[in-house]
N, C-alpha and C. Protein backbone atom coordinates (compact mmCIF):
# COMPACT_ATOMS: atom_id res chain seq x y z
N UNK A 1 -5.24 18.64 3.38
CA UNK A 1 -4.76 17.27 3.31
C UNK A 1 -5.95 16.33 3.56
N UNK A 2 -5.90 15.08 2.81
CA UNK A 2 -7.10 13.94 3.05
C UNK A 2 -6.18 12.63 3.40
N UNK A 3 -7.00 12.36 4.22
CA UNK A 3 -7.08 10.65 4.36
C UNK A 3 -8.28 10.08 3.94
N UNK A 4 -8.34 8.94 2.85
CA UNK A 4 -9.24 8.24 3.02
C UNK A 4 -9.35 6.96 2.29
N UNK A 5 -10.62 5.82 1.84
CA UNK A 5 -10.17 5.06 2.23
C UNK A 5 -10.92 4.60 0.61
N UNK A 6 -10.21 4.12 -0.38
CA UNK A 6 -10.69 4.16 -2.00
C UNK A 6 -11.32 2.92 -2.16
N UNK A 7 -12.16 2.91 -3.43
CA UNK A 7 -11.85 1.60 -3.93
C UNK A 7 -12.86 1.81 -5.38
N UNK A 8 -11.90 1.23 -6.47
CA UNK A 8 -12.25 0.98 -7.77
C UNK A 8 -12.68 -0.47 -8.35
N UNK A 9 -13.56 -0.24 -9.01
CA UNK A 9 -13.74 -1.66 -10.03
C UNK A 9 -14.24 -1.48 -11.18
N UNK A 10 -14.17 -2.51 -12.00
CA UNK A 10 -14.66 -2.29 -13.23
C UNK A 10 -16.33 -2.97 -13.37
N UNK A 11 -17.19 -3.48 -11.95
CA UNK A 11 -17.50 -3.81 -12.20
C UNK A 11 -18.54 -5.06 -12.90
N UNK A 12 -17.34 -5.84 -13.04
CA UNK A 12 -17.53 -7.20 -14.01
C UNK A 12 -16.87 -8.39 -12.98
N UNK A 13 -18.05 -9.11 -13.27
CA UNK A 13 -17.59 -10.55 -12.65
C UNK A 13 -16.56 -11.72 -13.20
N UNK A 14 -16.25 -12.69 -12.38
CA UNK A 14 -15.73 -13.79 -12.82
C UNK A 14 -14.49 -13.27 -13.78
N UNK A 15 -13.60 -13.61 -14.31
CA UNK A 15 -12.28 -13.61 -14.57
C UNK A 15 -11.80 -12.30 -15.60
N UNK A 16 -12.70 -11.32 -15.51
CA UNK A 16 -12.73 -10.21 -16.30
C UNK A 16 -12.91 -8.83 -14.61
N UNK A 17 -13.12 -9.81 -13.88
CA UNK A 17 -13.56 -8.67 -12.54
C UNK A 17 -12.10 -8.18 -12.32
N UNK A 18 -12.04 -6.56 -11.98
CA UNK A 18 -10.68 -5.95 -11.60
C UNK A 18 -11.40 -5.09 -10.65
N UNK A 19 -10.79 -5.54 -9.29
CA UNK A 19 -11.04 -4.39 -8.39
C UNK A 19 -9.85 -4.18 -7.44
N UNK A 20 -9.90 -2.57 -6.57
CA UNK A 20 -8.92 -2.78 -5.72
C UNK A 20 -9.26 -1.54 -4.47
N UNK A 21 -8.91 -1.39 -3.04
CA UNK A 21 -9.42 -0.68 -2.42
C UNK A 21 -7.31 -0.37 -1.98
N UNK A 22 -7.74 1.18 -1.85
CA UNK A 22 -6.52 1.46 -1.14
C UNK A 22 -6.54 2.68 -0.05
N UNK A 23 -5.91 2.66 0.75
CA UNK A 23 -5.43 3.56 1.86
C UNK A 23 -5.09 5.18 0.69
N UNK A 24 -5.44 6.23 0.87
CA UNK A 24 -4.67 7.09 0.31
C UNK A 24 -4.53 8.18 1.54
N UNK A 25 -3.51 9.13 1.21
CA UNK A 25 -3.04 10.27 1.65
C UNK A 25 -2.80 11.55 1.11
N UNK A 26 -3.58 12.72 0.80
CA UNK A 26 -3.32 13.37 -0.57
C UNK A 26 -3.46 15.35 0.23
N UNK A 27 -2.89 15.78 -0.64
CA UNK A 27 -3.24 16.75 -0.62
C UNK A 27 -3.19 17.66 -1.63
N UNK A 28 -3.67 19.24 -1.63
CA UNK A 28 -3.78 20.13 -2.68
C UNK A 28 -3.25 21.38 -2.49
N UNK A 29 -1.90 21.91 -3.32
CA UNK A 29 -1.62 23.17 -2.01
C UNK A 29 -1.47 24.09 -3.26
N UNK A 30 -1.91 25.12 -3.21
CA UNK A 30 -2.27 26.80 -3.91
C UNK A 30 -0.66 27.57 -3.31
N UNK A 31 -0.47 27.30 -4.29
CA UNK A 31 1.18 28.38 -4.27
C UNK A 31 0.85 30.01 -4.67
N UNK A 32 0.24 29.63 -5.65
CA UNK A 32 -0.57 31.83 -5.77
C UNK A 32 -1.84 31.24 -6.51
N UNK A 33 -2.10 32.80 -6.78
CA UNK A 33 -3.38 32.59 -7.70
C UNK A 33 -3.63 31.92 -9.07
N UNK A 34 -2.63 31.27 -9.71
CA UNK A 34 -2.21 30.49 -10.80
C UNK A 34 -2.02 29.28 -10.66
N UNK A 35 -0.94 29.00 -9.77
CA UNK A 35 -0.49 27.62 -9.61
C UNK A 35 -0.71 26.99 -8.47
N UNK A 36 -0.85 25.62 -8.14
CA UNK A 36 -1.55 24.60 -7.68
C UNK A 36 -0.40 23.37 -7.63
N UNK A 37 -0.04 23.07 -6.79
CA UNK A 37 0.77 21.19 -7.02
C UNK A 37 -0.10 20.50 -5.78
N UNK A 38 -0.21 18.82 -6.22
CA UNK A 38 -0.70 18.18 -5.75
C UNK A 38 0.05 17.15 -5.39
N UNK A 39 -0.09 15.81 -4.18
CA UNK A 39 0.38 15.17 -4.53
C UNK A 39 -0.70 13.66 -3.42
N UNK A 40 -0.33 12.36 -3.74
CA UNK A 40 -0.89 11.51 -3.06
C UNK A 40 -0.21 10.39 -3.01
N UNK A 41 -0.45 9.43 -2.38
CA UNK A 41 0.41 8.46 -1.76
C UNK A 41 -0.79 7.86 -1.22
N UNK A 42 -0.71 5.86 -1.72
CA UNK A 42 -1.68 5.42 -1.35
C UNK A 42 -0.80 3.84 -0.86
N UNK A 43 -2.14 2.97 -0.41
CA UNK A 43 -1.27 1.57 0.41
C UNK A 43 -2.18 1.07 -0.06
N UNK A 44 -2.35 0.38 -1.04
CA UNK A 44 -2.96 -0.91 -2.17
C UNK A 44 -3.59 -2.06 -0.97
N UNK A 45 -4.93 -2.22 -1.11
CA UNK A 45 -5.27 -3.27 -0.39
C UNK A 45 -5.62 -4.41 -1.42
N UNK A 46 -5.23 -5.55 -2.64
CA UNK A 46 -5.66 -6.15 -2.95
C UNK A 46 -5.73 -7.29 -2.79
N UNK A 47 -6.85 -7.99 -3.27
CA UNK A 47 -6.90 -9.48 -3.13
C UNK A 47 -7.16 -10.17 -4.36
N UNK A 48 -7.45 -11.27 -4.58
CA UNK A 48 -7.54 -11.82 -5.78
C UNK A 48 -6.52 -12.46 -6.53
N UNK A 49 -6.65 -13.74 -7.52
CA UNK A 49 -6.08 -13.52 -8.20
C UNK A 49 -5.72 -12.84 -9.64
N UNK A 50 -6.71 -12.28 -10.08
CA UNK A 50 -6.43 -11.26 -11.25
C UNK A 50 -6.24 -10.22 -11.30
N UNK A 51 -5.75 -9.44 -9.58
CA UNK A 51 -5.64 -8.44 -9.24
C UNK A 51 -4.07 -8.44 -8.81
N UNK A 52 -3.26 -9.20 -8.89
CA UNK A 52 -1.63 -9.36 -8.15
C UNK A 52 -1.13 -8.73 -8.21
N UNK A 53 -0.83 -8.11 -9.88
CA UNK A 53 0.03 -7.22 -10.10
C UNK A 53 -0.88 -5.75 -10.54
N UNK A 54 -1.80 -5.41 -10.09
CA UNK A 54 -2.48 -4.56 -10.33
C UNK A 54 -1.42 -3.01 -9.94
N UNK A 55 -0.86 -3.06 -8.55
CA UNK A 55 -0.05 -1.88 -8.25
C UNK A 55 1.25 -1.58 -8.95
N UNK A 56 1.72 -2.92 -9.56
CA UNK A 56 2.78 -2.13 -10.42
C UNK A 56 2.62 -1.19 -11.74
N UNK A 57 1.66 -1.32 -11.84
CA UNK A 57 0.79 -0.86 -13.29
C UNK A 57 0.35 0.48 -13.11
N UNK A 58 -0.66 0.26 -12.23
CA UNK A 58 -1.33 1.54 -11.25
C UNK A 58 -0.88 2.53 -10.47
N UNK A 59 0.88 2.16 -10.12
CA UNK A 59 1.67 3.10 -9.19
C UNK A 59 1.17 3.11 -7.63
N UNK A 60 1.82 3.72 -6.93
CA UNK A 60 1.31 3.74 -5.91
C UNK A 60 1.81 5.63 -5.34
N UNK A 61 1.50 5.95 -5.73
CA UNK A 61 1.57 7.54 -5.71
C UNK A 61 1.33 8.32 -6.85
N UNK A 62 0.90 9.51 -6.77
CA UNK A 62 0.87 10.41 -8.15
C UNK A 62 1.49 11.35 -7.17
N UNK A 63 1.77 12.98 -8.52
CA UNK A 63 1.98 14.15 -7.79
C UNK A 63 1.96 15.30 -9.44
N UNK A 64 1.53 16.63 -8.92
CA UNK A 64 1.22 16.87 -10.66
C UNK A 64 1.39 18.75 -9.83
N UNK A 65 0.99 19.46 -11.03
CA UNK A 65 1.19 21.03 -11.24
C UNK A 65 -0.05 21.09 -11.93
N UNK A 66 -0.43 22.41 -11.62
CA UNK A 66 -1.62 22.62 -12.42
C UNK A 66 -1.18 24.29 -12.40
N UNK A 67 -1.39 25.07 -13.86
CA UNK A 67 -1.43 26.35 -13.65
C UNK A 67 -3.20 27.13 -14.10
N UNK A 68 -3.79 27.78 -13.73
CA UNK A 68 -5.04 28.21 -14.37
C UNK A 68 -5.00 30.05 -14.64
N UNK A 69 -5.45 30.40 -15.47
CA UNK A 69 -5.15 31.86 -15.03
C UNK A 69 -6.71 32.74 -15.70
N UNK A 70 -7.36 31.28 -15.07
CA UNK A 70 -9.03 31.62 -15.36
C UNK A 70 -9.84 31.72 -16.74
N UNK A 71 -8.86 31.40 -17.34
CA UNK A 71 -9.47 31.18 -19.24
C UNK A 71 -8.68 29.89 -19.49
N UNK A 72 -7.50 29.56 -19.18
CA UNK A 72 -6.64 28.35 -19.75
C UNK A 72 -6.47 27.94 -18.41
N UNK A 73 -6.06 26.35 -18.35
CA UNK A 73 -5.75 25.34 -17.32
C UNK A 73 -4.87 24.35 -18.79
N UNK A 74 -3.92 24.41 -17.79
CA UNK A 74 -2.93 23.31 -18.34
C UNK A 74 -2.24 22.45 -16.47
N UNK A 75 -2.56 21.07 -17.19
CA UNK A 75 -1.74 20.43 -16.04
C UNK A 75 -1.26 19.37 -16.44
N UNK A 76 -0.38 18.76 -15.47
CA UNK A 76 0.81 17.51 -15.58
C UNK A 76 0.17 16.79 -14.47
N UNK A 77 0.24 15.42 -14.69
CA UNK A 77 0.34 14.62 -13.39
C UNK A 77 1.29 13.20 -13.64
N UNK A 78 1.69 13.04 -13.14
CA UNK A 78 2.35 11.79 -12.83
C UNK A 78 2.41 10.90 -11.81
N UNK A 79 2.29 9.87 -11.99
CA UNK A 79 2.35 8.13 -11.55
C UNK A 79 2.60 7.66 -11.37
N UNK A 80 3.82 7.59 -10.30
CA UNK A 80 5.03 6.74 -10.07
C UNK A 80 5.08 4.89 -10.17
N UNK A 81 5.00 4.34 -10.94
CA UNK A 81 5.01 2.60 -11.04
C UNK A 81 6.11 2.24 -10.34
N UNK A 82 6.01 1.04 -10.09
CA UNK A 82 7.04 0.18 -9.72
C UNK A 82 8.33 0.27 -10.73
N UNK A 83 9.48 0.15 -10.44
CA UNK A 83 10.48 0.09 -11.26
C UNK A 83 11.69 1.22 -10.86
N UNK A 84 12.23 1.70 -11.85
CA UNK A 84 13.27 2.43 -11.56
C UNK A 84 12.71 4.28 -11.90
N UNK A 85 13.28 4.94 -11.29
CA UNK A 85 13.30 6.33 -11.37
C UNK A 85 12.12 6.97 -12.27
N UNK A 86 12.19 6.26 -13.30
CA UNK A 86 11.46 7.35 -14.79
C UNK A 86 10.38 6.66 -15.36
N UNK A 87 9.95 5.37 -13.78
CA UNK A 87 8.59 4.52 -14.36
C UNK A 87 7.51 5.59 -14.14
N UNK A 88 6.72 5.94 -15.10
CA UNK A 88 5.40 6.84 -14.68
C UNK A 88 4.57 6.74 -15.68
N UNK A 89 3.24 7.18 -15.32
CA UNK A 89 1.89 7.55 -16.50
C UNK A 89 2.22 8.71 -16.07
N UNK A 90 1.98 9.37 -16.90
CA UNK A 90 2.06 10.57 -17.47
C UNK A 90 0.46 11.05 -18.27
N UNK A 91 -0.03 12.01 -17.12
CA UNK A 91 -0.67 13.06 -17.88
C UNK A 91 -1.27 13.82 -18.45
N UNK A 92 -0.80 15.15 -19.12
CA UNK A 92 -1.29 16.09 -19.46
C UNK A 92 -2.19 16.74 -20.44
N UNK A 93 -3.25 17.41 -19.38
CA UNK A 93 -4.32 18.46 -19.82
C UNK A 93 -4.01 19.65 -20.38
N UNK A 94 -4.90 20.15 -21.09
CA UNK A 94 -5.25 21.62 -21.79
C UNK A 94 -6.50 21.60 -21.74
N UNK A 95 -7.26 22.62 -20.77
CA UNK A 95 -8.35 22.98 -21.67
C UNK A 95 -8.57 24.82 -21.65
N UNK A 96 -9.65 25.20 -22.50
CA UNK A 96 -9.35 26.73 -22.52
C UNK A 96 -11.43 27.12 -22.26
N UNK A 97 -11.37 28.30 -21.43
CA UNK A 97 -12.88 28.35 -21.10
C UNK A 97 -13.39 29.00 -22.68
N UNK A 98 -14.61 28.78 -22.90
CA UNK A 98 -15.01 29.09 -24.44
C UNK A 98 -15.81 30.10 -24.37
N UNK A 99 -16.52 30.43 -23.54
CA UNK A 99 -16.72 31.99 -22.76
C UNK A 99 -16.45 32.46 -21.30
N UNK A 100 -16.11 34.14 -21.79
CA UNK A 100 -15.57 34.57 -20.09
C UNK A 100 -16.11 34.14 -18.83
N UNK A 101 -17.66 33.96 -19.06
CA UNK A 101 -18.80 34.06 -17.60
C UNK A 101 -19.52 32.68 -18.07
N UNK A 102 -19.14 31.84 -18.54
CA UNK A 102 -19.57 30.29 -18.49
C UNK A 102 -18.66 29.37 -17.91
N UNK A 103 -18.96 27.99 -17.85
CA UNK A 103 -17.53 27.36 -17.29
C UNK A 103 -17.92 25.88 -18.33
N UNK A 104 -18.08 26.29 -19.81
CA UNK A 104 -17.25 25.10 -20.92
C UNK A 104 -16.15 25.53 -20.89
N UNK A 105 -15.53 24.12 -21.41
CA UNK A 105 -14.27 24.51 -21.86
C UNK A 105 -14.30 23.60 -22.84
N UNK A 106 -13.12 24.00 -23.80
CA UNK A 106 -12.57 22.87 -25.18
C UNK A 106 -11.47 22.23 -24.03
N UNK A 107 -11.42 20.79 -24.49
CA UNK A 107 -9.85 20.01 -23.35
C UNK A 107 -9.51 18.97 -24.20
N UNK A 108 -7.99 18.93 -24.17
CA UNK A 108 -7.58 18.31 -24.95
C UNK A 108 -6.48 17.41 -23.83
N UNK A 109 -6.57 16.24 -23.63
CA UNK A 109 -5.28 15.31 -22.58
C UNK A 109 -4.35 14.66 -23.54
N UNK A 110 -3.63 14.23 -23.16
CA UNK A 110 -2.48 12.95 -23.65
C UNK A 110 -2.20 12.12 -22.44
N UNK A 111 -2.48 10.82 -22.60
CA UNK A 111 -2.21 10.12 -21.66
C UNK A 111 -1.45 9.52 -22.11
N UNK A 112 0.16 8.63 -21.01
CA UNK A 112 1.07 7.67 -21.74
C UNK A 112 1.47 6.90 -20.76
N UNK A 113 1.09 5.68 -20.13
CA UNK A 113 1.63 4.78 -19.73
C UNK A 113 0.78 3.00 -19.31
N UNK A 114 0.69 2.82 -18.55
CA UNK A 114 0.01 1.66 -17.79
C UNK A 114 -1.31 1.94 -17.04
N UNK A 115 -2.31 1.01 -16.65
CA UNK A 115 -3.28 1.03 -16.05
C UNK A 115 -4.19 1.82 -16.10
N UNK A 116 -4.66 2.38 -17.09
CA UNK A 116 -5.85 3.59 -17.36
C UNK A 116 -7.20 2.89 -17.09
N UNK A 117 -7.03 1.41 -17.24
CA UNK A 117 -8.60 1.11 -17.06
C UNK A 117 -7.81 -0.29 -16.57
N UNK A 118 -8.95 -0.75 -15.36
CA UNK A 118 -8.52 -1.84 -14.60
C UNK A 118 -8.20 -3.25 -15.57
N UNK A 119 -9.28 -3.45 -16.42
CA UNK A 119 -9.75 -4.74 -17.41
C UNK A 119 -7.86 -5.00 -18.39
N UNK A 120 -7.76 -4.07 -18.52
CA UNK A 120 -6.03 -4.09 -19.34
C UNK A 120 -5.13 -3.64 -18.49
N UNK A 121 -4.93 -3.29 -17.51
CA UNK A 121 -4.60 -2.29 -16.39
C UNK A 121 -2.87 -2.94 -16.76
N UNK A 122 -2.17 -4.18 -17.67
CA UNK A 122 -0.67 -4.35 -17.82
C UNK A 122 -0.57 -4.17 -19.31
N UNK A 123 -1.40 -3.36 -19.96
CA UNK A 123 -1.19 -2.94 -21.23
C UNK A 123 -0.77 -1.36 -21.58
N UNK A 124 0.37 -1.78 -22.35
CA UNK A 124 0.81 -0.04 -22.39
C UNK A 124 -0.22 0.91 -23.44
N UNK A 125 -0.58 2.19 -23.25
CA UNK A 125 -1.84 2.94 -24.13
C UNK A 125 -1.07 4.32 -24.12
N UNK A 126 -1.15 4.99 -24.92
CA UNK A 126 -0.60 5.88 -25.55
C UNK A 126 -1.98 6.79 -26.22
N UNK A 127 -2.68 7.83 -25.49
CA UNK A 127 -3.60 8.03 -26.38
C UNK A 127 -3.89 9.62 -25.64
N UNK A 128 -4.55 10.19 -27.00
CA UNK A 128 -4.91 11.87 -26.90
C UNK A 128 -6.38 11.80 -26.89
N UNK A 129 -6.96 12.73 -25.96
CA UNK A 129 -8.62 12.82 -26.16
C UNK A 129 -9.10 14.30 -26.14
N UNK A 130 -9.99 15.04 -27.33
CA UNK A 130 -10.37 16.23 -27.32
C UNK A 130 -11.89 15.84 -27.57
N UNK A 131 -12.57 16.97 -26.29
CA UNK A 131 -13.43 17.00 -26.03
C UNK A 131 -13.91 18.49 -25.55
N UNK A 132 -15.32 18.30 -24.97
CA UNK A 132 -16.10 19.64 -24.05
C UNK A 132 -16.34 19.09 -22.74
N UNK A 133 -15.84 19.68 -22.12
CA UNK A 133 -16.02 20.01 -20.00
C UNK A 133 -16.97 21.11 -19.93
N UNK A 134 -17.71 20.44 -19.12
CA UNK A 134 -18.71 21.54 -18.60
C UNK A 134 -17.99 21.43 -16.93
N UNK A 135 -17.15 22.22 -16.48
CA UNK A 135 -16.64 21.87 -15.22
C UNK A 135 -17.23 22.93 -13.97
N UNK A 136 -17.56 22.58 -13.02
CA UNK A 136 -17.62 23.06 -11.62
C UNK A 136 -17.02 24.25 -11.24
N UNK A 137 -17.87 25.40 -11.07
CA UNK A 137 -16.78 26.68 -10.66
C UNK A 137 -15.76 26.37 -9.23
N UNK A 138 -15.57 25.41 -8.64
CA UNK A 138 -14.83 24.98 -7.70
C UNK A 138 -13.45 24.15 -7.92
N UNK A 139 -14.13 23.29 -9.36
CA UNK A 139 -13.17 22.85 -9.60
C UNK A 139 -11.62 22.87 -10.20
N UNK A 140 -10.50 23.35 -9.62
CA UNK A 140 -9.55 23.52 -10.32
C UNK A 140 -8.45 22.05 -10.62
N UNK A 141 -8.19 21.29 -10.17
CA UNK A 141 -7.37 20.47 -10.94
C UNK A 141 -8.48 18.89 -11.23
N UNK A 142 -8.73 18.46 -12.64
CA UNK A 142 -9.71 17.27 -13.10
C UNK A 142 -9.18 16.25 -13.82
């Protein structure tokens, strides 16, 4: 389990600046040698005015599954927003290692909801990205 203490920006000054620092609470728990669920819970510190509604967008919790079985990783995460029951970003990875004793992989995501990048952070985005991970032998959920 972590406590600690965030903060994102894009960055950019004057009326294009999006930043925000938050309280989080998270942890990572290994159910077997495959599967993995996560989850976090954070307390939005913002200020500003182009930052107001930044947490309804952004959620204020995630929680996700990850399965790996050391050649394939597929995972879910979700984003709880403001709103009713079934507000969330959504999401899900594939990637597959491209040799046994290396750590590329081919990865393919779908992302679907609000706030992926601070600068549009109340624009809805709908988008798939395939690419190459060169990932961390430590790392299991990215």
């Amino acid at each position: 389990a972590y406590f600690q203490l965030e903060h994102e920006s894009n960055g950019k000054d004057g009326d294009d600046s999006r930043s925000w620092n938050k309280i989080s609470f998270s942890g990572i728990f290994t159910l077997d040698k495959h599967w993995s669920v996560q989850t976090k819970w954070w307390i939005p510190l913002i200020d500003g005015e182009n930052n107001q509604h930044l947490d309804s967008y952004k959620g204020f919790a995630h929680y996700g599954a990850d399965y790996n079985n050391r050649r394939l990783n597929v995972g879910l995460l979700l984003t709880k927003r403001a709103g009713n029951f079934f507000n969330h970003n959504v999401t899900v990875n594939f990637s597959y290692k491209i040799f046994k004793n290396e750590n590329q992989h081919l990865f393919i995501e779908y992302y679907n909801g609000y706030g992926e990048n601070l600068l549009d952070y109340d624009s809805f985005r709908s988008r798939i990205r395939i690419g190459f991970v060169i990932m961390p032998g430590l790392m299991r959920i990215y």
